[in-house]
C-alpha atoms as a PDB file:
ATOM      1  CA  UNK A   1       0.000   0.000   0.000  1.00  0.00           C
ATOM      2  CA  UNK A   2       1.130   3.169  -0.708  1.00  0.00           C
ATOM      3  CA  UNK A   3       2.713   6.022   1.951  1.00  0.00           C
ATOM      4  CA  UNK A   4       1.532   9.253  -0.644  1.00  0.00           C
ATOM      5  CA  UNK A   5      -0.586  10.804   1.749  1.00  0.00           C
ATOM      6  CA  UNK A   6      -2.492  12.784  -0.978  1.00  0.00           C
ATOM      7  CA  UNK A   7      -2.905   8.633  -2.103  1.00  0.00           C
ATOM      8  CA  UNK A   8      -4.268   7.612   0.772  1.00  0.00           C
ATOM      9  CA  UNK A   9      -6.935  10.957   1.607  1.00  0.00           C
ATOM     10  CA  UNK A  10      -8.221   9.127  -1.610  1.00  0.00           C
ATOM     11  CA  UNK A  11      -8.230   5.589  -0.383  1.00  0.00           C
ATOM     12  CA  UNK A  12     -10.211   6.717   2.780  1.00  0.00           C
ATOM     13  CA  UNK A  13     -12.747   8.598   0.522  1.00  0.00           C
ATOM     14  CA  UNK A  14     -13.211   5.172  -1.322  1.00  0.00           C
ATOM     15  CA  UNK A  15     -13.187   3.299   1.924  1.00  0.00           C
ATOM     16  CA  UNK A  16     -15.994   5.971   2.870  1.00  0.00           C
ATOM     17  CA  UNK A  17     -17.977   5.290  -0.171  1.00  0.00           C
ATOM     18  CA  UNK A  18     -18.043   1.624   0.249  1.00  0.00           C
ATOM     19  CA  UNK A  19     -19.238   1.694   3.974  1.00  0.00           C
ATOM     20  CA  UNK A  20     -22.175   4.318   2.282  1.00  0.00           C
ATOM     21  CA  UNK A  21     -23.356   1.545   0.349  1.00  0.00           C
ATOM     22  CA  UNK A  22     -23.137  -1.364   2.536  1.00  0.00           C
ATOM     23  CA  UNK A  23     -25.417   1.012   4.844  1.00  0.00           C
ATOM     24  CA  UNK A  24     -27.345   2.530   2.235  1.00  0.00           C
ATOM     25  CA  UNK A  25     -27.435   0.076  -1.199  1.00  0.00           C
ATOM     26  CA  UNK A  26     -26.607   3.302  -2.978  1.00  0.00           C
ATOM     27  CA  UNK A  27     -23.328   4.558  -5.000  1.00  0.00           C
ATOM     28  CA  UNK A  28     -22.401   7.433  -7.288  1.00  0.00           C
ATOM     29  CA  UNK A  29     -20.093   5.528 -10.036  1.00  0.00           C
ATOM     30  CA  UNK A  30     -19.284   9.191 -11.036  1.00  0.00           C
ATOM     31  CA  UNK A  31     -17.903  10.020  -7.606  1.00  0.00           C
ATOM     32  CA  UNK A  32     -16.195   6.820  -7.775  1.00  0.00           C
ATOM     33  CA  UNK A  33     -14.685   6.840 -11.112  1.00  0.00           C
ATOM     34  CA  UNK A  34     -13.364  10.193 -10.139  1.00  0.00           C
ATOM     35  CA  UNK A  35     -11.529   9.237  -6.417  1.00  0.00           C
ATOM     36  CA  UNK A  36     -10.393   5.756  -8.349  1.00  0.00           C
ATOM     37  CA  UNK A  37      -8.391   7.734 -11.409  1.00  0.00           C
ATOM     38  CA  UNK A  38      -7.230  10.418  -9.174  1.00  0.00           C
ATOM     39  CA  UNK A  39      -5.981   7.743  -6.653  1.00  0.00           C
ATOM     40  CA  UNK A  40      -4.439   6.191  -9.652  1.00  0.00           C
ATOM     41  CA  UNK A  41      -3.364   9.692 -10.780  1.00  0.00           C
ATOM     42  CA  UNK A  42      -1.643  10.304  -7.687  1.00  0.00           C
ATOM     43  CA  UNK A  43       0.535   7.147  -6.764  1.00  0.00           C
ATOM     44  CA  UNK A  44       1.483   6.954 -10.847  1.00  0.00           C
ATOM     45  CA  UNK A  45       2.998  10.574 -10.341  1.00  0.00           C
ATOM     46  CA  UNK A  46       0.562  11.722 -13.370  1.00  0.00           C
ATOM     47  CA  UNK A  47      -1.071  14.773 -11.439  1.00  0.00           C
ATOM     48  CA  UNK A  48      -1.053  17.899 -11.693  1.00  0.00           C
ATOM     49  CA  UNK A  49      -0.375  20.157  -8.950  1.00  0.00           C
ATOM     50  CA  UNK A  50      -1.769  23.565  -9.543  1.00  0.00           C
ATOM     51  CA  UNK A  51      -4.602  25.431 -10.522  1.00  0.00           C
ATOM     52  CA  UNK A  52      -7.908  25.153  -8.845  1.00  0.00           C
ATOM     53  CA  UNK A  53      -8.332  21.715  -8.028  1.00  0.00           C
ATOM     54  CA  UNK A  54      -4.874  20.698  -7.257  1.00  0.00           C
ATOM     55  CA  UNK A  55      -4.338  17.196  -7.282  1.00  0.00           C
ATOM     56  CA  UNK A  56      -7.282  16.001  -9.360  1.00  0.00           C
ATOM     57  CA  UNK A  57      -6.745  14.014 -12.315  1.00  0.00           C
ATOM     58  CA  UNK A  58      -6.094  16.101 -15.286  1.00  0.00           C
ATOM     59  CA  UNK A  59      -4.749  13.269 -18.159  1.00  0.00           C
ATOM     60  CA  UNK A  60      -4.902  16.579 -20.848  1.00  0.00           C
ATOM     61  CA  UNK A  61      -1.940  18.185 -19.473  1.00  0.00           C
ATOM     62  CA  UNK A  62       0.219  15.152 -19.392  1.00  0.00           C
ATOM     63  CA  UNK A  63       2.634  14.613 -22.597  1.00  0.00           C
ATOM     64  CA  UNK A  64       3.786  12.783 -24.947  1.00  0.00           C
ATOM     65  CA  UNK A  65       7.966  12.137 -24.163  1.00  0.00           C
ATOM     66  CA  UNK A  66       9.172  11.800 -27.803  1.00  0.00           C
ATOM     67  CA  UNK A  67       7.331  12.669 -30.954  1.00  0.00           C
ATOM     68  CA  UNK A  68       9.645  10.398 -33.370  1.00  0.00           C
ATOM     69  CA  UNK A  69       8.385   7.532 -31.587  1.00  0.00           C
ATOM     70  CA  UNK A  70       6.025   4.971 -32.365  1.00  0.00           C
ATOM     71  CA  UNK A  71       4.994   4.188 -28.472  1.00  0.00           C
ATOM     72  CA  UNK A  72       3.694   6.773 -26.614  1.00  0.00           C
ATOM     73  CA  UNK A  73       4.352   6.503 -22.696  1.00  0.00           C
ATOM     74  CA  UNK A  74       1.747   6.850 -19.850  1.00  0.00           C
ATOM     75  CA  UNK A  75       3.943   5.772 -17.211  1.00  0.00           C
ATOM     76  CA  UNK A  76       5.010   2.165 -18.678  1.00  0.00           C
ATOM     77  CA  UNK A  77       1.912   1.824 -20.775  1.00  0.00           C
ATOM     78  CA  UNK A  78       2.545   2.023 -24.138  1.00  0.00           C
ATOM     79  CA  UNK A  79       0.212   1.314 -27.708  1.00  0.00           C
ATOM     80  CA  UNK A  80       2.247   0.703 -30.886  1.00  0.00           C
ATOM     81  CA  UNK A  81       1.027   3.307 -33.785  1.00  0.00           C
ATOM     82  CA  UNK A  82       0.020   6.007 -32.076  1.00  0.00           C
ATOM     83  CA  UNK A  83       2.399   8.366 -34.241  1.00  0.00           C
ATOM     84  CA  UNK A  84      -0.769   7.642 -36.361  1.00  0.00           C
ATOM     85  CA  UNK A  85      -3.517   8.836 -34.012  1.00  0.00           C
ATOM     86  CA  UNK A  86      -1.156  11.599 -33.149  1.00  0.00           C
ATOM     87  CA  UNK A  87      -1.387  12.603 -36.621  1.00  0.00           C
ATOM     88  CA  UNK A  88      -5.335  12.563 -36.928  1.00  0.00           C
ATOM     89  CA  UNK A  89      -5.470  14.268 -33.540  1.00  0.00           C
ATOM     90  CA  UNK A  90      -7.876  11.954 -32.418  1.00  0.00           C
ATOM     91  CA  UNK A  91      -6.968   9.454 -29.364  1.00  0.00           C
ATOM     92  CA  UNK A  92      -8.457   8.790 -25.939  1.00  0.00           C
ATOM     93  CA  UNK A  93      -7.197   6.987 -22.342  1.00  0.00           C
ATOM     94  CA  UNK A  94      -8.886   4.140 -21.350  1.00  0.00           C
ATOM     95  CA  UNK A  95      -8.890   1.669 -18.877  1.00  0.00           C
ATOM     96  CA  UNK A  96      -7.763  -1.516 -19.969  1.00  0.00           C
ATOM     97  CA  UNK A  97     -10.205  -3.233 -17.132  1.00  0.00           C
ATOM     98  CA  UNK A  98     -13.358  -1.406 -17.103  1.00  0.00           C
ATOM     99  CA  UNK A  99     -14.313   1.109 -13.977  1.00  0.00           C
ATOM    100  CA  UNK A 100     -17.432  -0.160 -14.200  1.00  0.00           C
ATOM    101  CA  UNK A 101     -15.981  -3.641 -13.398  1.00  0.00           C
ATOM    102  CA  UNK A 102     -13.603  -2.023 -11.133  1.00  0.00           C
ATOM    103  CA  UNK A 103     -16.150  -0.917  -9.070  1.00  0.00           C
ATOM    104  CA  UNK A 104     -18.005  -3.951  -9.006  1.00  0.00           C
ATOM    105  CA  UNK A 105     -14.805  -5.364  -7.544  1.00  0.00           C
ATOM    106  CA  UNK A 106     -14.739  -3.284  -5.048  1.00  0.00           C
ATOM    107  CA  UNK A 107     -18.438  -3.178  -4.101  1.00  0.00           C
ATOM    108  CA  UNK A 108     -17.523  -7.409  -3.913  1.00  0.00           C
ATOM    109  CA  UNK A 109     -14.634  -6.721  -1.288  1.00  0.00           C
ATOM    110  CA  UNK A 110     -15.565  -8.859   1.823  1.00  0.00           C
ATOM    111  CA  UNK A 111     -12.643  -6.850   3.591  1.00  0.00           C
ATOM    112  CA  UNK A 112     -12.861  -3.479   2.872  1.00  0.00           C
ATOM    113  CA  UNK A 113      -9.438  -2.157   4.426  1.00  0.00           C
ATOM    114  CA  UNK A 114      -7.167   0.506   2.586  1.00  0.00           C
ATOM    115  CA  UNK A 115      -5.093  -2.393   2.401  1.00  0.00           C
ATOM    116  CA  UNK A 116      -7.429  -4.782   0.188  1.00  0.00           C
ATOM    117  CA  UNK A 117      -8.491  -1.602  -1.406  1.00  0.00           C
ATOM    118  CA  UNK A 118      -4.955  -0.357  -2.608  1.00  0.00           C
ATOM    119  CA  UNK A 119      -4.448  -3.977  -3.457  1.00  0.00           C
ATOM    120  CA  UNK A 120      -7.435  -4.316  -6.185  1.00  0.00           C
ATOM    121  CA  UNK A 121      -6.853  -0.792  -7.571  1.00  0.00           C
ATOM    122  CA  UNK A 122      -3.184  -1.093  -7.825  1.00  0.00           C
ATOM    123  CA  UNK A 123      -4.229  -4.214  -9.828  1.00  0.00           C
ATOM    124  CA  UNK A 124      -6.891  -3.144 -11.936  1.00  0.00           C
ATOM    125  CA  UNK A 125      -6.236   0.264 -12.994  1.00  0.00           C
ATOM    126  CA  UNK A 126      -4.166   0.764 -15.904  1.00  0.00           C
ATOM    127  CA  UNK A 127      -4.847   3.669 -18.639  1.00  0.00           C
ATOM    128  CA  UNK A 128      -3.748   3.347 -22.185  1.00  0.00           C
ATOM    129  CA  UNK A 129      -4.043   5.681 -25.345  1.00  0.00           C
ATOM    130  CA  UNK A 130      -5.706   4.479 -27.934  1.00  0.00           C
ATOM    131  CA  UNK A 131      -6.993   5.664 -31.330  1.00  0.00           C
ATOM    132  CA  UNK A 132     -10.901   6.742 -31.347  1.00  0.00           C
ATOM    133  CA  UNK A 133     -11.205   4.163 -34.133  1.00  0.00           C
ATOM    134  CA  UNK A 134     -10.020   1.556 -31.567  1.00  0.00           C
ATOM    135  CA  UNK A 135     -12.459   3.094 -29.351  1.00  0.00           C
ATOM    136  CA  UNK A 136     -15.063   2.696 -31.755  1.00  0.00           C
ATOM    137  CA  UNK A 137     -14.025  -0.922 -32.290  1.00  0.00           C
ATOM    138  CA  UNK A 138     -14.277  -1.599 -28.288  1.00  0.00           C
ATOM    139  CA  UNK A 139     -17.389  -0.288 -28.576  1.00  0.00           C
ATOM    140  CA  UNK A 140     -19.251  -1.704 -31.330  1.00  0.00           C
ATOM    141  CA  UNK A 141     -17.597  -4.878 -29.798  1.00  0.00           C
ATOM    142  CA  UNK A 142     -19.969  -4.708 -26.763  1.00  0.00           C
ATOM    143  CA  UNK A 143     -16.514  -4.191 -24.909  1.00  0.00           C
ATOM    144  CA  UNK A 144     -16.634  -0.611 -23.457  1.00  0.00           C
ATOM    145  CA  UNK A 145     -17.864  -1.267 -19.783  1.00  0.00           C
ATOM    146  CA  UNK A 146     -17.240  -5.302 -19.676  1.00  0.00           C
ATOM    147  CA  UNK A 147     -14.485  -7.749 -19.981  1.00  0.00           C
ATOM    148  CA  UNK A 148     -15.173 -10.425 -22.479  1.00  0.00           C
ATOM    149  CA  UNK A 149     -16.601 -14.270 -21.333  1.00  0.00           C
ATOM    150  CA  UNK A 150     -13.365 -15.539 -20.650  1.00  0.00           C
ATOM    151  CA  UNK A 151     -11.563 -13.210 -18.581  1.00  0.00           C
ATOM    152  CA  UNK A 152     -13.351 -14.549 -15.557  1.00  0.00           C
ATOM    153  CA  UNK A 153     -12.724 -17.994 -16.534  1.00  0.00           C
ATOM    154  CA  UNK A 154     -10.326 -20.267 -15.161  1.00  0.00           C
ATOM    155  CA  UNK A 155      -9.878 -22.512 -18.184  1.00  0.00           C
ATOM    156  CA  UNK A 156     -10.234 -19.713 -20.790  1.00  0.00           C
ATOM    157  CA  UNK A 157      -6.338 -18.142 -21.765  1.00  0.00           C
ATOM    158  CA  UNK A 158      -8.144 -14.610 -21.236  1.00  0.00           C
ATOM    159  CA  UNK A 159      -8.414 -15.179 -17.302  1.00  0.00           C
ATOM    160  CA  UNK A 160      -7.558 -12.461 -15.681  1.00  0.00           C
ATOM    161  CA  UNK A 161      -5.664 -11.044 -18.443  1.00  0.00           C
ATOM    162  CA  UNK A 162      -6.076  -7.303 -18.150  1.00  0.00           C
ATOM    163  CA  UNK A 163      -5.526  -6.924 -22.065  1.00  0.00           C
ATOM    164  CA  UNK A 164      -8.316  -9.334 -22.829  1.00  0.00           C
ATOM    165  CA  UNK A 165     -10.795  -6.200 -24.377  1.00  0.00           C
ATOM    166  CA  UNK A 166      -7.916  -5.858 -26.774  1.00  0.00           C
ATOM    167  CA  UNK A 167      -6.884  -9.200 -27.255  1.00  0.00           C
ATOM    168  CA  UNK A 168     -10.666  -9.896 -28.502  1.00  0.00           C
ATOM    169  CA  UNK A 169     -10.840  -6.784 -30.334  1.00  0.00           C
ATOM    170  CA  UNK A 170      -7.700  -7.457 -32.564  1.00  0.00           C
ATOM    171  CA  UNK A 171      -5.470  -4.269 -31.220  1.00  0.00           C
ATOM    172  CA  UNK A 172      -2.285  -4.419 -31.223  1.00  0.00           C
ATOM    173  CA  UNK A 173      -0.485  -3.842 -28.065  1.00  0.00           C
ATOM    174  CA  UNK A 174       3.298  -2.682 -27.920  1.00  0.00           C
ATOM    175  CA  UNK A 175       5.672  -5.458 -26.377  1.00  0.00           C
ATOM    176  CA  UNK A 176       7.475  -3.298 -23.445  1.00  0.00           C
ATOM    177  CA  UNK A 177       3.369  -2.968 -22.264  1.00  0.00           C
ATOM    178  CA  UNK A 178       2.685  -6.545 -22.231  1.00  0.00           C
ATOM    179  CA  UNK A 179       5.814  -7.712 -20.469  1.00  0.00           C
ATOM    180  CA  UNK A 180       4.718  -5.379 -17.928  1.00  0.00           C
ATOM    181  CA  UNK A 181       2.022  -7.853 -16.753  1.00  0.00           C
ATOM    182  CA  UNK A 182       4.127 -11.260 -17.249  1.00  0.00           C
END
């Protein structure tokens, strides 16, 4: 778990949201989504740390390391061809697991501890750029706020596999970003 204490103010707002719904059956996933990729934001070193809201999330103002590349970097996540979405001006971060599975994950948590919470979102969120085409694809896949059939299955070479959305959808992911999970 991490010592960030920024990190952890947001842990203990998540913590406070999941004790609101086990004692009222009620969540805002918009309020969550928010604390989880700020939380993310924050222990990744991604935030920014001025203006108005210092400390929220604000993936606009991070950049691109090298231009003559064909990775580009958030953190150690990298997509092959995105000189080409560069280019068209047209890409988007995602979340290679869902937040709306995310949050059913943590809505699931028997234990509800910073600890086990740290311990599913340090293992669940990870943001990539993609093209808006490969959006589209993710989309029109049925793929935008789900994992596909076998990720949750033992048997299935998908389990648990948190590039399974792109695996299924035929998008190519750069090799330095898939060693990062093997």
């Amino acid at each position: 778990m991490t010592e960030n204490k920024r990190a952890l103010v947001k842990l203990l707002h998540i913590k406070t949201e999941l004790d609101f719904y086990a004692e009222n059956g009620y969540i805002d996933r918009g309020i969550f989504r928010y604390l989880i990729d700020t939380y993310h934001c924050i222990v990744n070193d991604f935030c920014v740390v001025k203006g108005k809201n210092k400390g929220d999330a604000n993936w606009k103002l991070r950049k691109w390391a090298d231009t003559n590349t064909t990775t580009v970097s958030i953190g150690s996540q990298s997509l092959l061809a995105v000189n080409r979405a560069k280019a068209e001006n047209e890409t988007t971060l995602d979340h290679l697991i869902p937040i709306k599975h995310i949050i059913n994950k943590l809505l699931e948590l028997e234990d509800n501890s910073l600890e086990a919470i740290s311990k599913v979102l340090d293992h669940s969120v990870f943001l990539i750029t993609i093209t808006s085409k490969e959006d589209k694809k993710l989309n029109s896949m049925g793929l935008r706020s789900k994992m596909p059939k076998g990720f949750g299955d033992a048997d299935d070479i998908l389990y648990q596999n948190p590039l399974a959305r792109y695996i299924v959808a035929g998008i190519e992911v750069s090799e330095d970003f898939v060693d990062s999970f093997t």
